[in-house]
PDB file of N, CA and C in Angstrom:
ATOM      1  N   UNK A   1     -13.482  25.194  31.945  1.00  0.00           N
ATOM      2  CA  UNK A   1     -14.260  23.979  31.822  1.00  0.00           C
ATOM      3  C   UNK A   1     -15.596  24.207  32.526  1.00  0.00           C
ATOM      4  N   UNK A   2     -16.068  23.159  32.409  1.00  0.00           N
ATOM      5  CA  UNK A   2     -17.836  23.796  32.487  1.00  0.00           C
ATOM      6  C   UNK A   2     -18.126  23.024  33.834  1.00  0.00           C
ATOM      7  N   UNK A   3     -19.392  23.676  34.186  1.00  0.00           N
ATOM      8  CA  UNK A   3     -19.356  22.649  35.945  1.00  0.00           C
ATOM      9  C   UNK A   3     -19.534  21.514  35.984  1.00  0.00           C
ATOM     10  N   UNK A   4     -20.161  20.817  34.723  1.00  0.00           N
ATOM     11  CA  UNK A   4     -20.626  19.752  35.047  1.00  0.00           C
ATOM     12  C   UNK A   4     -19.962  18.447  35.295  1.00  0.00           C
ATOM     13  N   UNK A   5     -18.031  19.266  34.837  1.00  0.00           N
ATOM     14  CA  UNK A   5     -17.364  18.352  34.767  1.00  0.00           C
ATOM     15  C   UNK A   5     -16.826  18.378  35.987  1.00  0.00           C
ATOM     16  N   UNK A   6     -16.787  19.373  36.975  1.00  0.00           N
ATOM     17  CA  UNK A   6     -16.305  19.415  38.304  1.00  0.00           C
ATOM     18  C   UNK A   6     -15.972  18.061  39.314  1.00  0.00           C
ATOM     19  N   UNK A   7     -16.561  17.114  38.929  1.00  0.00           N
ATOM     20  CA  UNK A   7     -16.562  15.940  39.547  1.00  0.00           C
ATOM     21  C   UNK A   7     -15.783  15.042  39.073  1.00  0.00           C
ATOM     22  N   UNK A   8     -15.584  15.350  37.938  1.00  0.00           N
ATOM     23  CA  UNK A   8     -14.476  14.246  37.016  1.00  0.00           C
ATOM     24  C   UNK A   8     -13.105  14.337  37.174  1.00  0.00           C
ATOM     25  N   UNK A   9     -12.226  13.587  38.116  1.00  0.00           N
ATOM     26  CA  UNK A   9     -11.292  13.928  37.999  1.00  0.00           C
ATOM     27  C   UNK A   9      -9.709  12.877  36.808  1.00  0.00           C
ATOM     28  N   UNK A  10      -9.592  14.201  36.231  1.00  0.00           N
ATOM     29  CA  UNK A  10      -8.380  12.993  35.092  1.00  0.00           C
ATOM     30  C   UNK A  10      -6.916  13.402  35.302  1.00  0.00           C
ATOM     31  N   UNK A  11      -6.602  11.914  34.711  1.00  0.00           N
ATOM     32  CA  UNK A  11      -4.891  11.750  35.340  1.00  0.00           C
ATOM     33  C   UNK A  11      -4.130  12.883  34.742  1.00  0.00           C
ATOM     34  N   UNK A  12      -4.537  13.511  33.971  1.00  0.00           N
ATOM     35  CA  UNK A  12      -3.407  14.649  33.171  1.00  0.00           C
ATOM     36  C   UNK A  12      -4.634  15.567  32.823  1.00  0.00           C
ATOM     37  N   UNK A  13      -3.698  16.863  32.568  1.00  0.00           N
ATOM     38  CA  UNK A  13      -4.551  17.908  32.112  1.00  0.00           C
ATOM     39  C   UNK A  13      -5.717  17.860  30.941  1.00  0.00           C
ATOM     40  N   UNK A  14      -6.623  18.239  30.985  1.00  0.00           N
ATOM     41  CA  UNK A  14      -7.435  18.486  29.987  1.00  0.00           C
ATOM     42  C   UNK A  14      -7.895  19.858  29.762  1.00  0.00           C
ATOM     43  N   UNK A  15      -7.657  20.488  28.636  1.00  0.00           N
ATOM     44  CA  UNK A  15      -8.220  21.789  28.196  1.00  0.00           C
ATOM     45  C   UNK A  15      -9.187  22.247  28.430  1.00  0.00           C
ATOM     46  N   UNK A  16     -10.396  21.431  27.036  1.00  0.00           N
ATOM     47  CA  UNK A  16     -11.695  21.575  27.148  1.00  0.00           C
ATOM     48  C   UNK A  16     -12.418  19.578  26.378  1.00  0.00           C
ATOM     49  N   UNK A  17     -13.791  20.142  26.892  1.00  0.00           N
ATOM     50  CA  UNK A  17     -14.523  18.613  26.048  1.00  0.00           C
ATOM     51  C   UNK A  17     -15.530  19.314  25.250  1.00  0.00           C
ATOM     52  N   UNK A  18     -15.759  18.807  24.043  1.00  0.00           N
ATOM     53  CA  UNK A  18     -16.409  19.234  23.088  1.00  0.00           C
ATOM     54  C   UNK A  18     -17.736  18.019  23.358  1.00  0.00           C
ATOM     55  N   UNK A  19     -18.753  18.165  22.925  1.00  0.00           N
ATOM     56  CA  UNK A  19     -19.897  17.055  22.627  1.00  0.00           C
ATOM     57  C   UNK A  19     -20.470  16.419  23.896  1.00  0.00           C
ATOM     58  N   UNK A  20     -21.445  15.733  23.629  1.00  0.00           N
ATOM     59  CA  UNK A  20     -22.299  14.968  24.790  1.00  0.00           C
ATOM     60  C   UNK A  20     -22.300  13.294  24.191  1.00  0.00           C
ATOM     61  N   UNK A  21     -21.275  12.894  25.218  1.00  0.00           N
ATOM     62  CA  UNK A  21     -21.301  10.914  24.815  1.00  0.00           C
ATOM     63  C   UNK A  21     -22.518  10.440  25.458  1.00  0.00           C
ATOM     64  N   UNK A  22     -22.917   9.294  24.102  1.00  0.00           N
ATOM     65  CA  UNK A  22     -24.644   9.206  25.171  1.00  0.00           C
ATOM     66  C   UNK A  22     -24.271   8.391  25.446  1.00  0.00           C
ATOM     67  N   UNK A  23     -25.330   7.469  25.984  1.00  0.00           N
ATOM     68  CA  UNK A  23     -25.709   6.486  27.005  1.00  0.00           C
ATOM     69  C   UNK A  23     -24.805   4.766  26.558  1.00  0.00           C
ATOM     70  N   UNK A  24     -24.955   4.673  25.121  1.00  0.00           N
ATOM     71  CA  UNK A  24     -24.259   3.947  24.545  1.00  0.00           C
ATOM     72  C   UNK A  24     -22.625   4.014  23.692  1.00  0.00           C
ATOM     73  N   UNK A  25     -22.396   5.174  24.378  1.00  0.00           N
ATOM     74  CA  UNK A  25     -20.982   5.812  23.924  1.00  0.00           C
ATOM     75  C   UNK A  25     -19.820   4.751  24.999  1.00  0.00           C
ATOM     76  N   UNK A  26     -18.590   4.671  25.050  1.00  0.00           N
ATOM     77  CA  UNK A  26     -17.134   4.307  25.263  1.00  0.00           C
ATOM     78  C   UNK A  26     -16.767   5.217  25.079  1.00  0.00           C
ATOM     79  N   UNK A  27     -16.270   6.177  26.328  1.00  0.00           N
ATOM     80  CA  UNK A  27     -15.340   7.366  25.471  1.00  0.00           C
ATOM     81  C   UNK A  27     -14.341   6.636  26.460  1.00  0.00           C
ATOM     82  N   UNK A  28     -12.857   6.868  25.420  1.00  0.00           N
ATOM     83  CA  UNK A  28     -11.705   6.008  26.422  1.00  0.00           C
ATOM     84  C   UNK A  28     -10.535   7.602  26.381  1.00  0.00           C
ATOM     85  N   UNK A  29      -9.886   8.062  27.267  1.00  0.00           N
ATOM     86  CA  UNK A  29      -8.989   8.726  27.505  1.00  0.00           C
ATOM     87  C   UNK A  29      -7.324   8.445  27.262  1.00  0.00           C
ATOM     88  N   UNK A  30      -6.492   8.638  27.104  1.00  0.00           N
ATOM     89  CA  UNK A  30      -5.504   8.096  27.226  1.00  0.00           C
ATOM     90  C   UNK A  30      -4.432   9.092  26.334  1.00  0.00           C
ATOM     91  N   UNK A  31      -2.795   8.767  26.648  1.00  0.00           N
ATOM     92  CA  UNK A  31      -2.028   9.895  26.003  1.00  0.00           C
ATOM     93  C   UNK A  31      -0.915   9.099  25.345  1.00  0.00           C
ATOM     94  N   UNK A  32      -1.004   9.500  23.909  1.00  0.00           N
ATOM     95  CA  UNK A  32       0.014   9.524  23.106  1.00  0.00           C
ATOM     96  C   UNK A  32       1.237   9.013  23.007  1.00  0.00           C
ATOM     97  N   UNK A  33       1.717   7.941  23.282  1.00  0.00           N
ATOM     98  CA  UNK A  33       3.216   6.664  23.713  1.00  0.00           C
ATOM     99  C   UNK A  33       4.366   8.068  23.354  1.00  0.00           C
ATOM    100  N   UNK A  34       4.431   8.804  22.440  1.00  0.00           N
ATOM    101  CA  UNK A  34       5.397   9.185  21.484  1.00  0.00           C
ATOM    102  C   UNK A  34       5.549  10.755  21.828  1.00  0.00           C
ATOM    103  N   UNK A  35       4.281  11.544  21.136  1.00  0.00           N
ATOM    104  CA  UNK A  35       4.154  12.737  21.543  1.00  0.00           C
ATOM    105  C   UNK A  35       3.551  13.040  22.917  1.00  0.00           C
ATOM    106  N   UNK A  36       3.432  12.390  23.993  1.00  0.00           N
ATOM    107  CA  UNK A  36       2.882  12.802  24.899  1.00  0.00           C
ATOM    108  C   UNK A  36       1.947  13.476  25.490  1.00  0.00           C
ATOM    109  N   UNK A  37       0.950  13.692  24.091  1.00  0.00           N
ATOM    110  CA  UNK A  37      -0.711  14.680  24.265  1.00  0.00           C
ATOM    111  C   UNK A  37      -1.802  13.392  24.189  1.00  0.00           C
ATOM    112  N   UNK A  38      -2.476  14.206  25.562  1.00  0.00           N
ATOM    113  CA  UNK A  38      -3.863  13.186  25.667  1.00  0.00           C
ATOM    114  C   UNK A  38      -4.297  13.027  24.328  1.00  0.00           C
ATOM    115  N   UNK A  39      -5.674  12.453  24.044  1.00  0.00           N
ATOM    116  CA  UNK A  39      -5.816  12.028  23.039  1.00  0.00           C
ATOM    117  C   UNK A  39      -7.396  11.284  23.632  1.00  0.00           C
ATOM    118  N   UNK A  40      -8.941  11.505  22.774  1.00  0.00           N
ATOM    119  CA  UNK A  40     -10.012  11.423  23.411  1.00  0.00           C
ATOM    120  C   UNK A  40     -10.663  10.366  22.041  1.00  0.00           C
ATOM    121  N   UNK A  41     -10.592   8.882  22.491  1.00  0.00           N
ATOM    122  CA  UNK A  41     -11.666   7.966  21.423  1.00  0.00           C
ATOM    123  C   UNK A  41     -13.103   7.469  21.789  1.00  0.00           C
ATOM    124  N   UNK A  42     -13.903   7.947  20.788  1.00  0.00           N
ATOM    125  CA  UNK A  42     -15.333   7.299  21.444  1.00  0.00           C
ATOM    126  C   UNK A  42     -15.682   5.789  20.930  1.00  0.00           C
ATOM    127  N   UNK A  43     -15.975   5.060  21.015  1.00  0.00           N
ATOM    128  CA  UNK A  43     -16.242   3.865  20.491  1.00  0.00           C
ATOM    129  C   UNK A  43     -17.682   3.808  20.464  1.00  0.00           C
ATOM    130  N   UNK A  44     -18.666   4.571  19.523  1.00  0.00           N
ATOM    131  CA  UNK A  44     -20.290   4.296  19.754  1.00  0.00           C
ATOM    132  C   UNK A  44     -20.663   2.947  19.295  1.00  0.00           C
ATOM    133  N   UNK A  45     -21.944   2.629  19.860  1.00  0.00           N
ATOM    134  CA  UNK A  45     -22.138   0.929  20.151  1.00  0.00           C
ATOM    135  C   UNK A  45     -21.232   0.482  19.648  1.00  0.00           C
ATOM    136  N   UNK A  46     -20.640  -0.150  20.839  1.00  0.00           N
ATOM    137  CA  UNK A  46     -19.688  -1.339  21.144  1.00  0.00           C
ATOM    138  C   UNK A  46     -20.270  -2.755  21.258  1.00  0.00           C
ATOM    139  N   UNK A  47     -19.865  -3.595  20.665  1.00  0.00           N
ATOM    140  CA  UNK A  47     -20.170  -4.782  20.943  1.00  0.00           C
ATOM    141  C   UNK A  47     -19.774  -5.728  21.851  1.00  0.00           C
ATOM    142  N   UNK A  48     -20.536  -6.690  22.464  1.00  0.00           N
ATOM    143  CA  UNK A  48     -19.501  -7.418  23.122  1.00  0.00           C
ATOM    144  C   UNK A  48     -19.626  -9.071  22.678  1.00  0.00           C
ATOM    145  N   UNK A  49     -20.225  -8.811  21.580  1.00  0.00           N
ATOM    146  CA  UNK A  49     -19.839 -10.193  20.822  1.00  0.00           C
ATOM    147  C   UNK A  49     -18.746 -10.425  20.331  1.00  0.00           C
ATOM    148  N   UNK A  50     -18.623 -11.828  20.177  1.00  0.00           N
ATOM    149  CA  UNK A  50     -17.103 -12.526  19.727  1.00  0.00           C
ATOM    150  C   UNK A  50     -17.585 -13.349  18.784  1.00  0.00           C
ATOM    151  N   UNK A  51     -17.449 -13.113  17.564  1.00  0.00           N
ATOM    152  CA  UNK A  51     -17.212 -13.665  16.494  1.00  0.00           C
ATOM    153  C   UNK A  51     -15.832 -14.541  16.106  1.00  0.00           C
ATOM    154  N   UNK A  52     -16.578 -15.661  15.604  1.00  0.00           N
ATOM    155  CA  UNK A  52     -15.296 -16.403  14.652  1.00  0.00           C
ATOM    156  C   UNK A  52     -13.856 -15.833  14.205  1.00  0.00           C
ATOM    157  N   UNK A  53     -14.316 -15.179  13.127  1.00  0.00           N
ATOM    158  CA  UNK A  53     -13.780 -14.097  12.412  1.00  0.00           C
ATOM    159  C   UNK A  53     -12.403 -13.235  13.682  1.00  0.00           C
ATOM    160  N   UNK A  54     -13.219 -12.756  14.690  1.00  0.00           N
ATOM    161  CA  UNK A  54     -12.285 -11.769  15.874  1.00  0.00           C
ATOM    162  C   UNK A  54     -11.607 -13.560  16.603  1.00  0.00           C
ATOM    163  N   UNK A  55     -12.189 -14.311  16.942  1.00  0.00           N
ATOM    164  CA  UNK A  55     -11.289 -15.327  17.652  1.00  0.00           C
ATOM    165  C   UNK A  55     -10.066 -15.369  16.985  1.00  0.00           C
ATOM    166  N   UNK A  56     -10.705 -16.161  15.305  1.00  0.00           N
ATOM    167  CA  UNK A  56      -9.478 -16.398  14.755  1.00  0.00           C
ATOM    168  C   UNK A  56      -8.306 -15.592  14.267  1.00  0.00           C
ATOM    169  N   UNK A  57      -8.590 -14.271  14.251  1.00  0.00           N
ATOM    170  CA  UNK A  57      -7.879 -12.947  14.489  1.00  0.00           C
ATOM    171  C   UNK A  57      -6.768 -12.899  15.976  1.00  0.00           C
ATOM    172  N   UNK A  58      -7.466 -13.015  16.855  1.00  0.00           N
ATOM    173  CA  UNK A  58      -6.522 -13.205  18.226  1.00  0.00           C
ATOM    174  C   UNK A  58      -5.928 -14.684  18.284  1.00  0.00           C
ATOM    175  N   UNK A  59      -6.487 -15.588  17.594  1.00  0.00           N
ATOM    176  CA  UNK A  59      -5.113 -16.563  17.456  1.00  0.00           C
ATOM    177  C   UNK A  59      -4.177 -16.273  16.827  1.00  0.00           C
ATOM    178  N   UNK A  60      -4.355 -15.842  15.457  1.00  0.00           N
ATOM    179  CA  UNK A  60      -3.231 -15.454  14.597  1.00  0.00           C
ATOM    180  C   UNK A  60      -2.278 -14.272  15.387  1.00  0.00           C
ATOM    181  N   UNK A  61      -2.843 -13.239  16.015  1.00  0.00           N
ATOM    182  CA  UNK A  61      -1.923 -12.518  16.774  1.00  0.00           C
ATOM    183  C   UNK A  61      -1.554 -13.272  17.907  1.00  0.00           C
ATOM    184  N   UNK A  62      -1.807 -13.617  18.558  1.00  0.00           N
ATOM    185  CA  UNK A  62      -0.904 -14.560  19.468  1.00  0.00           C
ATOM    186  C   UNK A  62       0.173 -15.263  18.830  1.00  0.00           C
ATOM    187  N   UNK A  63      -0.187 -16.176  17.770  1.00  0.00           N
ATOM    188  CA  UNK A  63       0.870 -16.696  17.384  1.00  0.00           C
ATOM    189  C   UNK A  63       2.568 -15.903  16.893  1.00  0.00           C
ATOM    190  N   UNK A  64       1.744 -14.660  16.484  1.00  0.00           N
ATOM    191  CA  UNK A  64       2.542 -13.562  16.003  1.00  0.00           C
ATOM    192  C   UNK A  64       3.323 -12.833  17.414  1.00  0.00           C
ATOM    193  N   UNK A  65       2.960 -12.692  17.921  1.00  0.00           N
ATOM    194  CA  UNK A  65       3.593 -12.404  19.826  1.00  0.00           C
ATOM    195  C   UNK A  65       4.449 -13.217  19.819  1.00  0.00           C
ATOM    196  N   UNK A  66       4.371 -14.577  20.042  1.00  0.00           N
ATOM    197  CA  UNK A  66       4.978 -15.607  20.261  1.00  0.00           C
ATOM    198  C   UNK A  66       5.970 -15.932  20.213  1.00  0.00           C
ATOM    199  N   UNK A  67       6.000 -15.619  18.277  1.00  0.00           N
ATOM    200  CA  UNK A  67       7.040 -15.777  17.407  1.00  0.00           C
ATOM    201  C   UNK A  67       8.128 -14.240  17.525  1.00  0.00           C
ATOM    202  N   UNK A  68       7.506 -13.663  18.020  1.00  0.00           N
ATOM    203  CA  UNK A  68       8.244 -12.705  18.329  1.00  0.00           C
ATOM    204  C   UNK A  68       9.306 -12.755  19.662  1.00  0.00           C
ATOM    205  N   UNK A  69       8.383 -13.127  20.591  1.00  0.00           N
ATOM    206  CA  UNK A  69       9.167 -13.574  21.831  1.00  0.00           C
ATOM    207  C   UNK A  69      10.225 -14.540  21.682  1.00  0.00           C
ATOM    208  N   UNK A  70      10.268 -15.675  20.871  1.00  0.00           N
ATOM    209  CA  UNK A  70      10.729 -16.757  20.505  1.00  0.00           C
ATOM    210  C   UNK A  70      12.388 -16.305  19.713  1.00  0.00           C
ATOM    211  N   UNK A  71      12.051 -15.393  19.032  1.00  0.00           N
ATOM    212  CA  UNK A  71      12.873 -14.809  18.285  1.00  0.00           C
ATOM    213  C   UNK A  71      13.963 -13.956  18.931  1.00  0.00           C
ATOM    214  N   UNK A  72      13.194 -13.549  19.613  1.00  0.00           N
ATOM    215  CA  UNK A  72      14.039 -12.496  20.698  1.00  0.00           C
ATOM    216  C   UNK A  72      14.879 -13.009  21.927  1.00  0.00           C
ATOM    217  N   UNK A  73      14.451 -14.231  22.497  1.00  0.00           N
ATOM    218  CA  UNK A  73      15.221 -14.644  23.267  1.00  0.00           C
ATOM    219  C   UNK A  73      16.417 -15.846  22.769  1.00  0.00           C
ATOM    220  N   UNK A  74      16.155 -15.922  21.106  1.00  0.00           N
ATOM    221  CA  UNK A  74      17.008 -17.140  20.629  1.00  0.00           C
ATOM    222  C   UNK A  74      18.627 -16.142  20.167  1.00  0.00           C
ATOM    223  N   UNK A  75      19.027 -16.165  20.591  1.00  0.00           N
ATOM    224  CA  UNK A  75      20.392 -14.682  20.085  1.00  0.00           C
ATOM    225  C   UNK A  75      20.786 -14.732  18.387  1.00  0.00           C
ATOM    226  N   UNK A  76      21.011 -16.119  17.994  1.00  0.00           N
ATOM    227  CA  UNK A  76      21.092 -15.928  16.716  1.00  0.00           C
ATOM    228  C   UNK A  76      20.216 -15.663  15.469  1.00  0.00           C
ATOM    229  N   UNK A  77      18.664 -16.119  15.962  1.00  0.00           N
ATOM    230  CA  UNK A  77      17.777 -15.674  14.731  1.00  0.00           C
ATOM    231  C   UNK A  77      17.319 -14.381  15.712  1.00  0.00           C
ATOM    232  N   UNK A  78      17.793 -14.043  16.782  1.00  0.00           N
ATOM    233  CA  UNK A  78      17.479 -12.135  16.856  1.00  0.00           C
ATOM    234  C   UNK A  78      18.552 -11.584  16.336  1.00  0.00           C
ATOM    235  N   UNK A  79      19.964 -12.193  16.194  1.00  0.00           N
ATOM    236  CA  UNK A  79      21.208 -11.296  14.886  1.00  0.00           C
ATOM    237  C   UNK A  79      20.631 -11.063  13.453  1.00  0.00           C
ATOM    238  N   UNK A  80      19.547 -12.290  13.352  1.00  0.00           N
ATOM    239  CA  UNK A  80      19.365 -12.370  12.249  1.00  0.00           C
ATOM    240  C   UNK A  80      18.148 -10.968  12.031  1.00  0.00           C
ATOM    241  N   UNK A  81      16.884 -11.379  12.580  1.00  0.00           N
ATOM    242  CA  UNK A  81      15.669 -10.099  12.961  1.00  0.00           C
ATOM    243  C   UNK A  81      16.870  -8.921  12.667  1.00  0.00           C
ATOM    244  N   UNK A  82      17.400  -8.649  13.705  1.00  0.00           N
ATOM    245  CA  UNK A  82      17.881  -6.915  13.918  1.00  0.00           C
ATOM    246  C   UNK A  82      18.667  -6.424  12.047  1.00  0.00           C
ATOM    247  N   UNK A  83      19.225  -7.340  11.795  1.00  0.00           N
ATOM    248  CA  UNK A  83      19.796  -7.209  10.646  1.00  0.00           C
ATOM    249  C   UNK A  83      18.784  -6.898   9.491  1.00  0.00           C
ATOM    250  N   UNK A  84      17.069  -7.594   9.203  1.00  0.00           N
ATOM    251  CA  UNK A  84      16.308  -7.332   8.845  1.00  0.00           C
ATOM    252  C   UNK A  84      15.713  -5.848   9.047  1.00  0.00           C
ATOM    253  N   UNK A  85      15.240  -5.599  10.713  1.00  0.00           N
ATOM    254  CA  UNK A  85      15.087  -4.694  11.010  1.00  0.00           C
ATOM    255  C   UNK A  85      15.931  -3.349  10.739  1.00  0.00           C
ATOM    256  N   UNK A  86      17.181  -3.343  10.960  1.00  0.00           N
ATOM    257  CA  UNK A  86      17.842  -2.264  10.664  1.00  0.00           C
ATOM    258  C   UNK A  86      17.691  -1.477   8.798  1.00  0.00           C
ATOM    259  N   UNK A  87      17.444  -2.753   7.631  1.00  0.00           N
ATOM    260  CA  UNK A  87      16.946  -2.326   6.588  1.00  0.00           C
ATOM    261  C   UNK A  87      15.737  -1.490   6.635  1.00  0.00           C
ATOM    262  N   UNK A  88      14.700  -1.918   7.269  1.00  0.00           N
ATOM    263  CA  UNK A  88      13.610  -0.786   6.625  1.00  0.00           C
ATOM    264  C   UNK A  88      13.246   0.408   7.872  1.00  0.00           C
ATOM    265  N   UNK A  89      12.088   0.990   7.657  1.00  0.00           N
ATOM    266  CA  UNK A  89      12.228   2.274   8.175  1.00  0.00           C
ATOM    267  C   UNK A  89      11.309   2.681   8.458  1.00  0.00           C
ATOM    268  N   UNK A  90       9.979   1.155   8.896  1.00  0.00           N
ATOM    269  CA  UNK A  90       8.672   1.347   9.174  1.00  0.00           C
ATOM    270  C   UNK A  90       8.824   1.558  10.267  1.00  0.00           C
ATOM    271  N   UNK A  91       8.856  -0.068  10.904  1.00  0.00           N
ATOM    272  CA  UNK A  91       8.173  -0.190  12.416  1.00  0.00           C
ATOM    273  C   UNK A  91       9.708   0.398  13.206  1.00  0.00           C
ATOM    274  N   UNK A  92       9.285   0.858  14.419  1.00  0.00           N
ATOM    275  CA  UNK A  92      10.042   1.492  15.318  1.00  0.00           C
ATOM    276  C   UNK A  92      10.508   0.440  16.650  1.00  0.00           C
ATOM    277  N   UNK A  93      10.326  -0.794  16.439  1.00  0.00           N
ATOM    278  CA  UNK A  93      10.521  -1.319  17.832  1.00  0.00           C
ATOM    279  C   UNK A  93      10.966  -3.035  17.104  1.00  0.00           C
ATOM    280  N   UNK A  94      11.938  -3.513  17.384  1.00  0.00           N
ATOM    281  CA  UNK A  94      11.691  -4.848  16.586  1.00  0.00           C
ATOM    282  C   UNK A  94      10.971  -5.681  16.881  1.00  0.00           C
ATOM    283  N   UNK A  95      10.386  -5.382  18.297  1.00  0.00           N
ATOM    284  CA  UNK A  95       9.201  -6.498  18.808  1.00  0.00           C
ATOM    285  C   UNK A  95       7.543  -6.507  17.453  1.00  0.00           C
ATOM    286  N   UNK A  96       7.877  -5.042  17.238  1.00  0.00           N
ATOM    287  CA  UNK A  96       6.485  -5.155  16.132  1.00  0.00           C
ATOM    288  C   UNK A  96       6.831  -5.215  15.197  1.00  0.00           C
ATOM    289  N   UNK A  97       7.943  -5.263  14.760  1.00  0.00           N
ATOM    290  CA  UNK A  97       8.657  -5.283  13.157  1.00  0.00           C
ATOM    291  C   UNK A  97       8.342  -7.156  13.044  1.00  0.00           C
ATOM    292  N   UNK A  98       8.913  -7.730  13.830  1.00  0.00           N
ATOM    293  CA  UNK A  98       8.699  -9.434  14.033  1.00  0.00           C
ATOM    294  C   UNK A  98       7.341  -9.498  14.216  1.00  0.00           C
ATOM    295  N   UNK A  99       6.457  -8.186  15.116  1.00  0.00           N
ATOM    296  CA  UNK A  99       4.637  -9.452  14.701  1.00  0.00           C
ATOM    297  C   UNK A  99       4.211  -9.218  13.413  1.00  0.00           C
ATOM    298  N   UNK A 100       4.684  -8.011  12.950  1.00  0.00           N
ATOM    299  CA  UNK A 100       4.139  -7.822  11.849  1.00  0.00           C
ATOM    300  C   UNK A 100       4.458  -8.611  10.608  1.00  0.00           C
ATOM    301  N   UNK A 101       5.517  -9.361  10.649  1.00  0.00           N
ATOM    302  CA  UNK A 101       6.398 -10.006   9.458  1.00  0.00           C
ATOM    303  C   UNK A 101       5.692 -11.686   9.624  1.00  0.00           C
ATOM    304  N   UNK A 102       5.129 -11.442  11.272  1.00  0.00           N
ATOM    305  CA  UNK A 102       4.612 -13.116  11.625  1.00  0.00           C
ATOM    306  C   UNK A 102       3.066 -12.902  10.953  1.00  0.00           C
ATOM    307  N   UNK A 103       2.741 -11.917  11.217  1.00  0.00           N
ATOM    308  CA  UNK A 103       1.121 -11.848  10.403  1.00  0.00           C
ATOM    309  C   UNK A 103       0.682 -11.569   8.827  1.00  0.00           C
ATOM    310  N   UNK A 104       2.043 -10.884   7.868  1.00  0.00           N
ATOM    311  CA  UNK A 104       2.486 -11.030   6.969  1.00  0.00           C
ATOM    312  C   UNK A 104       2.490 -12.239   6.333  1.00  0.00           C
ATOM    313  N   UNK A 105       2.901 -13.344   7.468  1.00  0.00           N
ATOM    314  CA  UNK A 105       2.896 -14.486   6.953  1.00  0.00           C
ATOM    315  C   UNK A 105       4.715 -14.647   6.606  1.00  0.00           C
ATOM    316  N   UNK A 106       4.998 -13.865   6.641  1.00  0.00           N
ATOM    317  CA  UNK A 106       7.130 -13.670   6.083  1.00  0.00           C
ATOM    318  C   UNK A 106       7.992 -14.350   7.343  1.00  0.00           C
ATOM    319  N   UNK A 107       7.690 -15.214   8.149  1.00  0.00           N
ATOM    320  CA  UNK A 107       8.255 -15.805   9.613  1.00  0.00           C
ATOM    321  C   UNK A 107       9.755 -16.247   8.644  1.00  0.00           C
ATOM    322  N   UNK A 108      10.633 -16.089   9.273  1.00  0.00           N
ATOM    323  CA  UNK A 108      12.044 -16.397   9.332  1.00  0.00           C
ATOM    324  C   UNK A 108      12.215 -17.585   9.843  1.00  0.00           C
ATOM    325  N   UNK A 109      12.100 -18.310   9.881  1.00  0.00           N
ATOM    326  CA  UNK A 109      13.047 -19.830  10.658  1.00  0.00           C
ATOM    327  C   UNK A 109      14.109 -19.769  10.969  1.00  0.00           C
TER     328      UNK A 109
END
């Protein structure tokens, strides 16, 4: 690694860094839930506006959390979820199998 990075210190190994993030770069670090390899995202200009559009986006996911939580602590419509869940062969966790089915718009009662 090159000197300039000598000062940087990161939570897990890093190989090498390719490129120069400028001034208006986000570079975010972070490793892999699954496979366990870092993993390097830049986000160039970032905004920090909040649009309509993104609010009403984080309501709808909230609501979708919610309904998930809701689901999960009720035992019989989570017999019901897991029984759903166990059919398909997307999502890996039933907490996101339920937001995703709540943002789908497919909510179970």
């Amino acid at each position: 690694m090159s000197r300039k990075y000598d000062k940087v210190v990161f939570e897990y190994p890093v190989k090498e860094i390719h490129g120069k993030p400028c001034s208006h770069t986000k570079t975010y670090f972070g490793i892999n839930g699954f496979t366990k390899k870092p993993y390097i995202s830049k986000l160039c200009y970032p905004s920090d506006v909040v649009t309509a559009a993104m609010e009403q986006h984080r309501a709808k996911f909230k609501a979708a959390s919610d309904y998930a939580k809701t689901v999960a602590a009720d035992a019989q419509r989570r017999a019901a979820a897991e029984v759903r869940f166990a059919a398909q062969s997307k999502y890996m966790t039933l907490r996101t199998f339920l937001v995703a089915e709540s943002m789908a718009g497919n909510e179970v009662a």
